[in-house]
Protein backbone atom coordinates (compact mmCIF):
# COMPACT_ATOMS: atom_id res chain seq x y z
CA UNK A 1 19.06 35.12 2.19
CA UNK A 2 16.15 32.13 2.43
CA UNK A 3 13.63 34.85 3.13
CA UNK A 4 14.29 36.19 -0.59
CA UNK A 5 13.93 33.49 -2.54
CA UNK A 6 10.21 32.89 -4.57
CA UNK A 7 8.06 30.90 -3.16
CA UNK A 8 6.72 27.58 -4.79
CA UNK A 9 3.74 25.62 -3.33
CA UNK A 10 5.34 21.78 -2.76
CA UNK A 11 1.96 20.49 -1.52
CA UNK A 12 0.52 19.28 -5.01
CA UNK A 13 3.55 17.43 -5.36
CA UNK A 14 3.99 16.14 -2.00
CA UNK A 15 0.29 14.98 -2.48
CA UNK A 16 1.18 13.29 -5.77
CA UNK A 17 3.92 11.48 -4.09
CA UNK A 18 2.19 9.87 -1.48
CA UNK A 19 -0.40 8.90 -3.56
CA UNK A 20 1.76 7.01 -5.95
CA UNK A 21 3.39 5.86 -2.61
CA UNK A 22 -0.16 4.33 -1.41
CA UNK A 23 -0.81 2.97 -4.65
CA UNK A 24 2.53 1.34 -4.43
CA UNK A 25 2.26 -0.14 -1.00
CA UNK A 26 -1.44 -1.22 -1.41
CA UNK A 27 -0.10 -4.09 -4.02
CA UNK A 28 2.51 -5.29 -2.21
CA UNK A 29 2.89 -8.43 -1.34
CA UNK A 30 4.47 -10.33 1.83
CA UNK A 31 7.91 -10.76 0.22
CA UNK A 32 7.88 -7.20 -1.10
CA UNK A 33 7.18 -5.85 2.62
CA UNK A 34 10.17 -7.26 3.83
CA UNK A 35 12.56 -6.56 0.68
CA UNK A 36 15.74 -5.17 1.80
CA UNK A 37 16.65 -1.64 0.53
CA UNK A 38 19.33 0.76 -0.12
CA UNK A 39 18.39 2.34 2.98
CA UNK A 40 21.43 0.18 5.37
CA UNK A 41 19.52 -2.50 6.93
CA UNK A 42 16.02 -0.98 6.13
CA UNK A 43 13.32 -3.38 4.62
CA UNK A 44 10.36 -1.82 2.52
CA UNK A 45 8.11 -2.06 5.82
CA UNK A 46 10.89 -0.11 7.55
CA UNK A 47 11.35 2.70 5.39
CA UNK A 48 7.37 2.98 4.74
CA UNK A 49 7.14 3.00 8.71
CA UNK A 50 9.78 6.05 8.45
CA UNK A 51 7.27 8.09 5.87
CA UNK A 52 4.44 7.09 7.90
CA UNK A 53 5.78 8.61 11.35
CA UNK A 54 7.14 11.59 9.17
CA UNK A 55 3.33 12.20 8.44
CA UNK A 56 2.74 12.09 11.95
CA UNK A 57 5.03 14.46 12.89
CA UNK A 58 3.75 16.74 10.30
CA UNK A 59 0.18 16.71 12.35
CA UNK A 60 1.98 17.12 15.50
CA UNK A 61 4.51 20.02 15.09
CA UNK A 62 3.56 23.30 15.38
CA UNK A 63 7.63 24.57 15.55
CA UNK A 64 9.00 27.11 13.46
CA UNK A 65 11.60 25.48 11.12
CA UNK A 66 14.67 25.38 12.91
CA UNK A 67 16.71 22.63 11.64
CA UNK A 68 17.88 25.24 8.63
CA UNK A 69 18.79 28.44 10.44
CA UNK A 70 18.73 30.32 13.93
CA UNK A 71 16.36 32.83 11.87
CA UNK A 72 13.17 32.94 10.39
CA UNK A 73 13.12 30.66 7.62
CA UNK A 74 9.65 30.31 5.33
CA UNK A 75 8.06 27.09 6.12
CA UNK A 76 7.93 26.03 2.10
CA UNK A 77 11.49 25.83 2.46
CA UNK A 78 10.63 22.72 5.17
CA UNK A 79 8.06 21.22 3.16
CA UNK A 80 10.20 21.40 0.06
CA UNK A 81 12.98 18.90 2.34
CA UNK A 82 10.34 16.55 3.18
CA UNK A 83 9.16 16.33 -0.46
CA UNK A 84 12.81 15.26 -1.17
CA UNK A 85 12.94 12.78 1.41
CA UNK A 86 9.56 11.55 0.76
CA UNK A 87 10.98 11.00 -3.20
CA UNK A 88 14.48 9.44 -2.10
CA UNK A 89 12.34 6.72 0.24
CA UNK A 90 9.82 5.59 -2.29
CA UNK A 91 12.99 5.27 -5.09
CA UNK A 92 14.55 3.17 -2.61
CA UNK A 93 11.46 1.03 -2.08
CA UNK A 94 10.84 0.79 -5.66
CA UNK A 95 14.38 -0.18 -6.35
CA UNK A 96 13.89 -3.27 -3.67
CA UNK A 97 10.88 -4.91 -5.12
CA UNK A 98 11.70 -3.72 -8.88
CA UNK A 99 9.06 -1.50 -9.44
CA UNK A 100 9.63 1.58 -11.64
């Protein structure tokens, strides 16, 4: 059951990620922006417009996670899906400008 299983902080590395994800972004330059990605028909821009209204909705939402059960589910649980997401973006930005 989700309630049982340890719980690990994901904020430090959510925090790391979006640094390296500013740094990133902060060099770019006007071809870069508009790179296409993996992400269909997605150009950088796109897909760092995505994380950006993620963080929004992260200062917005005060819901109980639902998308994972009709239960109670812990909210690092959440947070630990975002930090996933958050990862599989920036990779795919980074692959479209050819940026390790």
């Amino acid at each position: 059951e989700l309630a049982d299983l340890p719980v690990r902080d994901p904020r430090p590395a959510i925090t790391a990620e979006r640094d390296d994800l500013v740094v990133l972004l902060a060099g770019f330059t006007d071809a870069e922006w508009v790179a296409p990605t993996e992400a269909g028909h997605r150009t950088g821009t796109d897909v760092a417009l995505h994380l950006l209204d993620d963080e929004l909705g992260w200062l917005s939402r005060a819901e109980p996670v639902v998308w994972a059960s009709t239960g109670p589910v812990p909210r690092w649980f959440d947070l630990c899906r975002d930090l996933t997401e958050r990862w599989v973006h920036q990779r795919q930005i980074r692959d479209a400008v050819g940026r390790p």
